[in-house]
PDB file of N, CA and C in Angstrom:
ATOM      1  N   UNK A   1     111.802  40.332  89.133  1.00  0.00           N
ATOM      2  CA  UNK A   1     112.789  41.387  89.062  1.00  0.00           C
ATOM      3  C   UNK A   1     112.879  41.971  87.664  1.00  0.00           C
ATOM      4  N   UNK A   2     112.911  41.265  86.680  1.00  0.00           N
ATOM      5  CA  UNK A   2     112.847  41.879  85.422  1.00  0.00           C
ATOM      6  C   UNK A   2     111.877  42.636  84.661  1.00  0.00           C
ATOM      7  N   UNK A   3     110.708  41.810  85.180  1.00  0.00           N
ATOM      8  CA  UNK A   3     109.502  42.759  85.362  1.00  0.00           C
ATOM      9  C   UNK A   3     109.367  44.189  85.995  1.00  0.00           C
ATOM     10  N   UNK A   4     109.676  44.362  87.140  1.00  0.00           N
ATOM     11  CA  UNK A   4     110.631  45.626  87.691  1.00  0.00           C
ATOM     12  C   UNK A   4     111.363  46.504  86.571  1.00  0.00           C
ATOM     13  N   UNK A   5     112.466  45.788  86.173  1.00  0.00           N
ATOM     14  CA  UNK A   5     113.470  46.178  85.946  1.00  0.00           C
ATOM     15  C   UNK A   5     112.858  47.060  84.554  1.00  0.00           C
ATOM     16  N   UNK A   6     111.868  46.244  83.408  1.00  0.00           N
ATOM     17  CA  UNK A   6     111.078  46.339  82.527  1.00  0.00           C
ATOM     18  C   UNK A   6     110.412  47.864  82.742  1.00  0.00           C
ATOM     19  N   UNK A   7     109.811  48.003  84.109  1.00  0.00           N
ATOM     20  CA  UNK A   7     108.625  49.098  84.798  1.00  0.00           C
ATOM     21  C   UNK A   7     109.420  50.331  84.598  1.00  0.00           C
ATOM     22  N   UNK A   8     110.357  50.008  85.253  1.00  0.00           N
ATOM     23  CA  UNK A   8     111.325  51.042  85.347  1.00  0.00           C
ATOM     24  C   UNK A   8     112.106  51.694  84.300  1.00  0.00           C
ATOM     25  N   UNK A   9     112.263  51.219  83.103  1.00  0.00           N
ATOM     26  CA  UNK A   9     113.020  51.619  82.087  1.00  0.00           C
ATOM     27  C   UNK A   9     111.334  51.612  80.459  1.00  0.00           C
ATOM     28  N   UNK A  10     110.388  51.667  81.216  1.00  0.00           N
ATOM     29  CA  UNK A  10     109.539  52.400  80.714  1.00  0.00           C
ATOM     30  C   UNK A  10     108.902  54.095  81.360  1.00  0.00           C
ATOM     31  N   UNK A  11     109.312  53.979  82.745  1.00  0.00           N
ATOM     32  CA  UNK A  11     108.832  55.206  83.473  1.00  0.00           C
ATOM     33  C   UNK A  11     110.322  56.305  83.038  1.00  0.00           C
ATOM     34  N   UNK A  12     111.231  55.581  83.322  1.00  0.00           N
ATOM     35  CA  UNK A  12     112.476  56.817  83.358  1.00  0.00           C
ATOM     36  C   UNK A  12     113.222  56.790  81.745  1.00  0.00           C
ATOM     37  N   UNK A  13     112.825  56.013  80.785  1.00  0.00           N
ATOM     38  CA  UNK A  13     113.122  56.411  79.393  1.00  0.00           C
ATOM     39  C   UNK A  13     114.212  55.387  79.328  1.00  0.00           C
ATOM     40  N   UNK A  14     115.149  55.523  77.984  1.00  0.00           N
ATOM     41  CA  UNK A  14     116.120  54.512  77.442  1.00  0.00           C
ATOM     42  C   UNK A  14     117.715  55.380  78.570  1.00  0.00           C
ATOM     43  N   UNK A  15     117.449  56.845  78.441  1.00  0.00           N
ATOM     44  CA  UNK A  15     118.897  57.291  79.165  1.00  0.00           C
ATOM     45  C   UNK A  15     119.363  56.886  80.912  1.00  0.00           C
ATOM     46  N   UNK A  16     118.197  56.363  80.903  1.00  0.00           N
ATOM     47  CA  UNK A  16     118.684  55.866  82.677  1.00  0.00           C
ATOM     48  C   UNK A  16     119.275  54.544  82.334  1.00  0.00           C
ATOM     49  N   UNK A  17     120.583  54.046  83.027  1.00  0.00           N
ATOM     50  CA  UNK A  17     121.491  52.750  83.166  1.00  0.00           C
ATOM     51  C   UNK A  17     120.528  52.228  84.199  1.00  0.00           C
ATOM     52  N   UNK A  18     120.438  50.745  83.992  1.00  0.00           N
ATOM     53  CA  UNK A  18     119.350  49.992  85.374  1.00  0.00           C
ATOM     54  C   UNK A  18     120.452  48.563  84.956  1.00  0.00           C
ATOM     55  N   UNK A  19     120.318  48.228  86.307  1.00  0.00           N
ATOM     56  CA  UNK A  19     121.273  47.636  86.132  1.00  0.00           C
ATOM     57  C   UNK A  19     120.483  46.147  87.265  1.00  0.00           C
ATOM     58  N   UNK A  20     120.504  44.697  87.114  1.00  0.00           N
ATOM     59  CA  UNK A  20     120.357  43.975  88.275  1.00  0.00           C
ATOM     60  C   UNK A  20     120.922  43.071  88.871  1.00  0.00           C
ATOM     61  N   UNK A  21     121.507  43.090  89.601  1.00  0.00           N
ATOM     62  CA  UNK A  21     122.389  42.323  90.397  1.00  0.00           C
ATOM     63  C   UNK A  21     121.927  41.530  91.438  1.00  0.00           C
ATOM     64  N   UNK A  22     122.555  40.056  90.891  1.00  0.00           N
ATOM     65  CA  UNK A  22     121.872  39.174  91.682  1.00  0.00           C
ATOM     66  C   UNK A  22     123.017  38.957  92.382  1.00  0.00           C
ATOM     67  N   UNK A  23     122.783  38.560  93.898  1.00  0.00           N
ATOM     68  CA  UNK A  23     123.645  37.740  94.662  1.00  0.00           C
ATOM     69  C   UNK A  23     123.379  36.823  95.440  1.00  0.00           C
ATOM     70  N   UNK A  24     124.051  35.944  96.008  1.00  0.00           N
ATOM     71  CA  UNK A  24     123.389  34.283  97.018  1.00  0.00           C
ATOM     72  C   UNK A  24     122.827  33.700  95.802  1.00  0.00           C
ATOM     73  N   UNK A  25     122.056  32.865  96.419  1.00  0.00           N
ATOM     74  CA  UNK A  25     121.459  31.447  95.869  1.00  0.00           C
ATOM     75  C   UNK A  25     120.760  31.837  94.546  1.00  0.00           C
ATOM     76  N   UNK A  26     120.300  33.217  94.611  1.00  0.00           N
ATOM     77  CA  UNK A  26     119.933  33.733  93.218  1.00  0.00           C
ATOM     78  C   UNK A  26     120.492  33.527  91.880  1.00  0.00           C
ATOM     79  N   UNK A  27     121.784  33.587  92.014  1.00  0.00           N
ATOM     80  CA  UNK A  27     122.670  33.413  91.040  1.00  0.00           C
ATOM     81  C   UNK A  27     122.578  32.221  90.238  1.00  0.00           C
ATOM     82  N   UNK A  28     121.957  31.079  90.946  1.00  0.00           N
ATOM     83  CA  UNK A  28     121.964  29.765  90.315  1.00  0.00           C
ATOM     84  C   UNK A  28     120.553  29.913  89.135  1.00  0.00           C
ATOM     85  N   UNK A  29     119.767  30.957  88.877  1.00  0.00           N
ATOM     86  CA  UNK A  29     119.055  31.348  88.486  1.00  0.00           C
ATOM     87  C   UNK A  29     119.022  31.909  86.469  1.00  0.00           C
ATOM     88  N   UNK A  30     120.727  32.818  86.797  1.00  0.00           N
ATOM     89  CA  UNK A  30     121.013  33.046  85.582  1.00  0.00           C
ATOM     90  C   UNK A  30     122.112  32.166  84.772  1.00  0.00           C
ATOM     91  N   UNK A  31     121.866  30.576  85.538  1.00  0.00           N
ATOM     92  CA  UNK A  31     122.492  29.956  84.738  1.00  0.00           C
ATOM     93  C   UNK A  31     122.233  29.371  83.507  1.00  0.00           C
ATOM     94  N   UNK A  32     123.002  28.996  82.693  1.00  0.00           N
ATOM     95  CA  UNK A  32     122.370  28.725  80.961  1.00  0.00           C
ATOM     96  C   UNK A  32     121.449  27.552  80.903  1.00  0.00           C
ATOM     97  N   UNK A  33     121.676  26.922  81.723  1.00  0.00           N
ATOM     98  CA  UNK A  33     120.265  25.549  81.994  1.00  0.00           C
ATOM     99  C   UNK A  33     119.373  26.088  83.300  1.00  0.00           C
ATOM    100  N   UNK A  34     119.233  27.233  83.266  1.00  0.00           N
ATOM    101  CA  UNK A  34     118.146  27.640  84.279  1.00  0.00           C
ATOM    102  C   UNK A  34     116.996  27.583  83.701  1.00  0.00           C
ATOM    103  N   UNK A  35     115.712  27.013  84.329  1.00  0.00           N
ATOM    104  CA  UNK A  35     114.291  27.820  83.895  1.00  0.00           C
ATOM    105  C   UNK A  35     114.361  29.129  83.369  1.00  0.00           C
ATOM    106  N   UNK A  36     114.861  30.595  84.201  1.00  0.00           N
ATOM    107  CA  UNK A  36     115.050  32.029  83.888  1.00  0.00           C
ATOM    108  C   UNK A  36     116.571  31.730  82.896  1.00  0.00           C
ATOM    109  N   UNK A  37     116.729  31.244  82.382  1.00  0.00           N
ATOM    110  CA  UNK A  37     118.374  32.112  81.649  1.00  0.00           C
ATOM    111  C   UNK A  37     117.799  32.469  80.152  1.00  0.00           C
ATOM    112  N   UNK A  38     116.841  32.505  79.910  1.00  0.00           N
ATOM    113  CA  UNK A  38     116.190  32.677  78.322  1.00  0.00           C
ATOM    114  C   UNK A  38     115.897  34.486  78.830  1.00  0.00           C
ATOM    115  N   UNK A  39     114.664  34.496  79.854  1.00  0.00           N
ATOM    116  CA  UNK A  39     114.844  35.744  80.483  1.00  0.00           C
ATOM    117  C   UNK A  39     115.575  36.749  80.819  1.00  0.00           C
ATOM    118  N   UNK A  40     116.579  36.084  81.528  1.00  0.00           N
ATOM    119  CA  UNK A  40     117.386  36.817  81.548  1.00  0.00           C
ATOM    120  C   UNK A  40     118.229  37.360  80.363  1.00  0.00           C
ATOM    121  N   UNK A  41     118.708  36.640  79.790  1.00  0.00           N
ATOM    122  CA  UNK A  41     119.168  36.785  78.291  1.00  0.00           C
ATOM    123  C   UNK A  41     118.289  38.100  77.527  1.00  0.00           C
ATOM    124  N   UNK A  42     117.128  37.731  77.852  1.00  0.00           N
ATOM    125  CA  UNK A  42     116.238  38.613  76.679  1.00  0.00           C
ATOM    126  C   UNK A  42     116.327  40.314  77.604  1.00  0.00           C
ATOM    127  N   UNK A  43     116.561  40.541  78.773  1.00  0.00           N
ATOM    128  CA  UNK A  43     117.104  41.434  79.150  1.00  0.00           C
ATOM    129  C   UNK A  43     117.691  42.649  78.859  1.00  0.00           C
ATOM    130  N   UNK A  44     118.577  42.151  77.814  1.00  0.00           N
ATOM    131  CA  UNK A  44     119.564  42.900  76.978  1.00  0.00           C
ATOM    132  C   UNK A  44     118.411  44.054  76.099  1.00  0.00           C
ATOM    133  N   UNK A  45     117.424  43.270  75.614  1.00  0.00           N
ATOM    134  CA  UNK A  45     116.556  43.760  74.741  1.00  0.00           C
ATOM    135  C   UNK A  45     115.754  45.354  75.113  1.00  0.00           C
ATOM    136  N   UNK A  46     115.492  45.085  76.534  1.00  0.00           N
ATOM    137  CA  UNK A  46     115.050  46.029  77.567  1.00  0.00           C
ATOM    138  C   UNK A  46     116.085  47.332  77.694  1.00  0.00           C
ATOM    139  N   UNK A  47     117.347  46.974  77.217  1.00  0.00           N
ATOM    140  CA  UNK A  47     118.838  47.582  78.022  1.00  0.00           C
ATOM    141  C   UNK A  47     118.866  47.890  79.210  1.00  0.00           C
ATOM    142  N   UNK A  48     118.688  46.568  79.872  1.00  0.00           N
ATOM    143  CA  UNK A  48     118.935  46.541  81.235  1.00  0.00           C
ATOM    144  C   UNK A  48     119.861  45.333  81.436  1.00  0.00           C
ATOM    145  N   UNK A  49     120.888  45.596  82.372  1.00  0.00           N
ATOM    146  CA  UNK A  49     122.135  45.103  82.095  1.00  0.00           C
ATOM    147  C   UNK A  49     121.859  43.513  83.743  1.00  0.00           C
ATOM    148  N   UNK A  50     122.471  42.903  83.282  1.00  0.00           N
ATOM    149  CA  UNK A  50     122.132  41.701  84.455  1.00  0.00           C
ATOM    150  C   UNK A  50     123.566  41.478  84.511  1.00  0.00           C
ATOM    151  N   UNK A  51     124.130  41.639  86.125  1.00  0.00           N
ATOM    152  CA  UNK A  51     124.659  40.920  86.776  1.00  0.00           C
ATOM    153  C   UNK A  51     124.405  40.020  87.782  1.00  0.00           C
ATOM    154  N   UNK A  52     125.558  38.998  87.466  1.00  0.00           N
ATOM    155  CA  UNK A  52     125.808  37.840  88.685  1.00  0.00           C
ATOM    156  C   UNK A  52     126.831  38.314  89.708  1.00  0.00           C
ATOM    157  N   UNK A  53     127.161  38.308  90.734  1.00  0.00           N
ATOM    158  CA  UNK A  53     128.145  38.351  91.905  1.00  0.00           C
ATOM    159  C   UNK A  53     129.110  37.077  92.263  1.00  0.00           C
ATOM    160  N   UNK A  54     130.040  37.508  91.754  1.00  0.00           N
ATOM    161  CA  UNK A  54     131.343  36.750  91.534  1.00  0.00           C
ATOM    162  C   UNK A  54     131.231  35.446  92.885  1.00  0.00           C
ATOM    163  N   UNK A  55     131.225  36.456  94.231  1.00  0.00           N
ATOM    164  CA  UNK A  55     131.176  35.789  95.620  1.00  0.00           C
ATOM    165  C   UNK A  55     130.131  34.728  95.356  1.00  0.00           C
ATOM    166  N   UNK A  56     129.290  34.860  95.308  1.00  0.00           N
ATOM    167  CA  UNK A  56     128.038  34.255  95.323  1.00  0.00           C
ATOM    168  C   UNK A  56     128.143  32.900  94.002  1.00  0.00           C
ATOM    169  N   UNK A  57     128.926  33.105  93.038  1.00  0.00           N
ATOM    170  CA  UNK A  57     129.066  32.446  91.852  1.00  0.00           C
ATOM    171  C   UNK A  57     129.680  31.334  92.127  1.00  0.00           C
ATOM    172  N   UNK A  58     131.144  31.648  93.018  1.00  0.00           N
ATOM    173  CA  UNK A  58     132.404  31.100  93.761  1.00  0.00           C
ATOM    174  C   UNK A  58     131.677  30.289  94.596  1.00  0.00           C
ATOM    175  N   UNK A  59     130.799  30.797  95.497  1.00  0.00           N
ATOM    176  CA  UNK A  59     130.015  29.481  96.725  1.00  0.00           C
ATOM    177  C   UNK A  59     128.788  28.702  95.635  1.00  0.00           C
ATOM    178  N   UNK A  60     128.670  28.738  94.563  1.00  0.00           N
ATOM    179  CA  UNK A  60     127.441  27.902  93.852  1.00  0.00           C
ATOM    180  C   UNK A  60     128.402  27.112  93.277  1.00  0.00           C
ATOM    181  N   UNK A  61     129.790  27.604  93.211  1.00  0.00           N
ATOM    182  CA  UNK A  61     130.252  26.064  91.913  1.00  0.00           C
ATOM    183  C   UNK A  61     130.061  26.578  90.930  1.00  0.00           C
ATOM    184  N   UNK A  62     130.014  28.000  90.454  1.00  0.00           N
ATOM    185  CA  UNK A  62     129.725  28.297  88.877  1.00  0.00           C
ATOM    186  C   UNK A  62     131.095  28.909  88.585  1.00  0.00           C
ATOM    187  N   UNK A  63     131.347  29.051  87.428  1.00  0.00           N
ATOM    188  CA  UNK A  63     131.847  29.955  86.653  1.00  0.00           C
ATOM    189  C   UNK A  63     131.126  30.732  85.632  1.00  0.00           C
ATOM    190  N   UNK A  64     132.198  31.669  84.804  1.00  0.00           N
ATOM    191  CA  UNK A  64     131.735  32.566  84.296  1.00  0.00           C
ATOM    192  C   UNK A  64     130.886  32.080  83.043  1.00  0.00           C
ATOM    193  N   UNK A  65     131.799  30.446  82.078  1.00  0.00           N
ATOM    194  CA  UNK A  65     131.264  29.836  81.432  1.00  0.00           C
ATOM    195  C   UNK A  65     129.706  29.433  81.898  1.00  0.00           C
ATOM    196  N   UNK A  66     129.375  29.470  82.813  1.00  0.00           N
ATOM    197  CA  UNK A  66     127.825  28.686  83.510  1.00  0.00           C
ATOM    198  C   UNK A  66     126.690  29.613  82.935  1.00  0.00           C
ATOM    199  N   UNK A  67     127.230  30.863  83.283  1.00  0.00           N
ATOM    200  CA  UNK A  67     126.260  31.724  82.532  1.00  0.00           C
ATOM    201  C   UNK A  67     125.225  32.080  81.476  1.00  0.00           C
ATOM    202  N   UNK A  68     123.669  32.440  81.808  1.00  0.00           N
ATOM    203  CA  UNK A  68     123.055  32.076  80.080  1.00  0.00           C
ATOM    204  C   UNK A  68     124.138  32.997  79.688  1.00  0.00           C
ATOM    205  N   UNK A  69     124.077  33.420  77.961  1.00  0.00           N
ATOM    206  CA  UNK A  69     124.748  34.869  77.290  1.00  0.00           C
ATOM    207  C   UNK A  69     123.876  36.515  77.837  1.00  0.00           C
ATOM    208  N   UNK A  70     124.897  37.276  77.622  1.00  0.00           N
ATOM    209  CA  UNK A  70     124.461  37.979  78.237  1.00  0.00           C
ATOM    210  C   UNK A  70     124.351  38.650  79.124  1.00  0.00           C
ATOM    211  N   UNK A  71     124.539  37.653  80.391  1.00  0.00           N
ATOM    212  CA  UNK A  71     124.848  37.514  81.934  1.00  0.00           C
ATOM    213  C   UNK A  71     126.209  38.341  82.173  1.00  0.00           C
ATOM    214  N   UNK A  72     126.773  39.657  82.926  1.00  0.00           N
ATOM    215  CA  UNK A  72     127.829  39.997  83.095  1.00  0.00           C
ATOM    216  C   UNK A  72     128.397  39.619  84.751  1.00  0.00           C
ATOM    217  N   UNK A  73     128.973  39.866  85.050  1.00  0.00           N
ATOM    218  CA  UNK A  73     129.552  39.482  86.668  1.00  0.00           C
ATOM    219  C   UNK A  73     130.015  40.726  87.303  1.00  0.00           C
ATOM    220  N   UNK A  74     130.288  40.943  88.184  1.00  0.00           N
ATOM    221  CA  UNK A  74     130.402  41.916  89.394  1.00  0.00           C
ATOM    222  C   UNK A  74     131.728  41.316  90.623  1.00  0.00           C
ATOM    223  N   UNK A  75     132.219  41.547  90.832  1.00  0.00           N
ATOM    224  CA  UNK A  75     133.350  40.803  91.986  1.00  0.00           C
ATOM    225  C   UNK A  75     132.790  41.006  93.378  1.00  0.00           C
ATOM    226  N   UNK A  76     132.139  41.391  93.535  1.00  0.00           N
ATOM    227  CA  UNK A  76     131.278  41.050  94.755  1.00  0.00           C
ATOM    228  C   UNK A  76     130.140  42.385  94.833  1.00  0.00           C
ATOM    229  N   UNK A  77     129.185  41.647  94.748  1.00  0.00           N
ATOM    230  CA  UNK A  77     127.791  42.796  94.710  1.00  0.00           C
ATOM    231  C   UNK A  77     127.809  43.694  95.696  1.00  0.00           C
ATOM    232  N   UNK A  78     127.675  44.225  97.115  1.00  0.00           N
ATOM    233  CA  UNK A  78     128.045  44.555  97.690  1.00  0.00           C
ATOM    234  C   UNK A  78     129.362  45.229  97.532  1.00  0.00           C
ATOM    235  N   UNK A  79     130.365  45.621  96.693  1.00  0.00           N
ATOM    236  CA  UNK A  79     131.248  46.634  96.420  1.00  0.00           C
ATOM    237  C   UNK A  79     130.413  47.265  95.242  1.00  0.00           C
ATOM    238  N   UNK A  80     129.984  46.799  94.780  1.00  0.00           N
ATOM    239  CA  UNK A  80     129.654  47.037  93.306  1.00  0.00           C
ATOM    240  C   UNK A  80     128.458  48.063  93.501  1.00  0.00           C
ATOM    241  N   UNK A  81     127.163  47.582  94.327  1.00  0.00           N
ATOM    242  CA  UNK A  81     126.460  48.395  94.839  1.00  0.00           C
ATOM    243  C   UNK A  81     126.374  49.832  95.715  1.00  0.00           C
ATOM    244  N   UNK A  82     127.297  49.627  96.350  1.00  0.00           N
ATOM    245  CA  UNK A  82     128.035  51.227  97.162  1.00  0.00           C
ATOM    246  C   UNK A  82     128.692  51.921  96.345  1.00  0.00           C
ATOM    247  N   UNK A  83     129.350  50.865  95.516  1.00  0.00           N
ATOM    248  CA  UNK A  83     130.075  51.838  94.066  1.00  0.00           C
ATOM    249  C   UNK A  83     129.149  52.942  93.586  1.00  0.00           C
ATOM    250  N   UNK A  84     128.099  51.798  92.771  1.00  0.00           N
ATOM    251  CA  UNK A  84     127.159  52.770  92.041  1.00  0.00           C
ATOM    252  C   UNK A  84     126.597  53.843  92.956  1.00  0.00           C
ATOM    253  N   UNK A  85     126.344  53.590  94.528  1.00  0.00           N
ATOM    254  CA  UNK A  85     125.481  54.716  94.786  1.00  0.00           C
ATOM    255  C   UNK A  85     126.503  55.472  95.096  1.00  0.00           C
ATOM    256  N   UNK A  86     127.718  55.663  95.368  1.00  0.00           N
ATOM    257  CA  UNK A  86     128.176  57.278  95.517  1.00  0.00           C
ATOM    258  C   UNK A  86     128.918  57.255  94.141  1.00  0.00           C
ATOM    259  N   UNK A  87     128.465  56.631  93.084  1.00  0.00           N
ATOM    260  CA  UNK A  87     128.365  57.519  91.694  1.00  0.00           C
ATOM    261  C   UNK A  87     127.289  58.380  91.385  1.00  0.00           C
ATOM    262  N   UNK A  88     125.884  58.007  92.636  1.00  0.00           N
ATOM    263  CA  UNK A  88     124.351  58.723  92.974  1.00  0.00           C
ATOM    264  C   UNK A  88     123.543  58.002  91.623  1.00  0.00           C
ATOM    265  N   UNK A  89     124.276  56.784  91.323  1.00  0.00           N
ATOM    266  CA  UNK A  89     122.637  55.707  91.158  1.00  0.00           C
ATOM    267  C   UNK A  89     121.833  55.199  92.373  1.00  0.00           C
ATOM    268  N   UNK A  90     120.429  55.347  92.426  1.00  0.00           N
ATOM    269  CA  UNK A  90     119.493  54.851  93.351  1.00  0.00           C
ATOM    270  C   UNK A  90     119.739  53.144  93.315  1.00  0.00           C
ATOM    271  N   UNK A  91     119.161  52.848  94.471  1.00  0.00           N
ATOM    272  CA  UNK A  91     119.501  51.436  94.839  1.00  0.00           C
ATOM    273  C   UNK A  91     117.999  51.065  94.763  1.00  0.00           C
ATOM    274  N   UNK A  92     117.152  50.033  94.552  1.00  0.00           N
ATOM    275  CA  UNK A  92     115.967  49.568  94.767  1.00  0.00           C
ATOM    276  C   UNK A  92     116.372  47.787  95.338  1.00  0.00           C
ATOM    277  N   UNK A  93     116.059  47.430  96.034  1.00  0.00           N
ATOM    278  CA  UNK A  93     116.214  46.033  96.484  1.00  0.00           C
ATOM    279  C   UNK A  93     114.832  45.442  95.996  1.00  0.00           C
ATOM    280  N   UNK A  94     115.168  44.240  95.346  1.00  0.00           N
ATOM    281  CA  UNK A  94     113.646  43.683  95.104  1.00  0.00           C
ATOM    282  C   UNK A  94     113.755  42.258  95.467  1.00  0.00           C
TER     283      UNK A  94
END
């Protein structure tokens, strides 16, 4: 996904917001003792913004502390996602 995320904010320039939002079991992914939380972290570098989904955080047993740095949250991906698109950001599922 970051790789993606990377593709994409070389094709459409620094002024496009990209944003990735993880939700479900994914989430256990951008935690600070994850294999990926260095990745994710380095993210920022890209300016591409990483969220976790609150819902999804709540059924793993995490909190916000669990997080590598970096990592922002969302209150449930799925609001957050319909949000952005009738603000008319594109959605890509990966």
């Amino acid at each position: 996904m970051l790789r993606s995320a990377a593709n994409a904010r070389a094709a459409l320039g620094l002024e496009a917001g990209i944003e990735v939002v993880v939700q479900g079991p994914g989430v256990k992914l951008l935690a600070q003792n994850s294999p990926a939380a260095e990745a994710s972290t380095n993210a920022g570098q890209l300016g591409v913004d990483i969220l976790a989904c609150g819902n999804s955080m709540r059924s793993a047993g995490m909190g916000d502390k669990d997080l590598a740095p970096g990592v922002g949250t969302v209150p449930a991906a799925i609001a957050h996602l319909a949000q952005r698109q009738w603000e008319g950001w594109a959605y890509a599922r990966l």
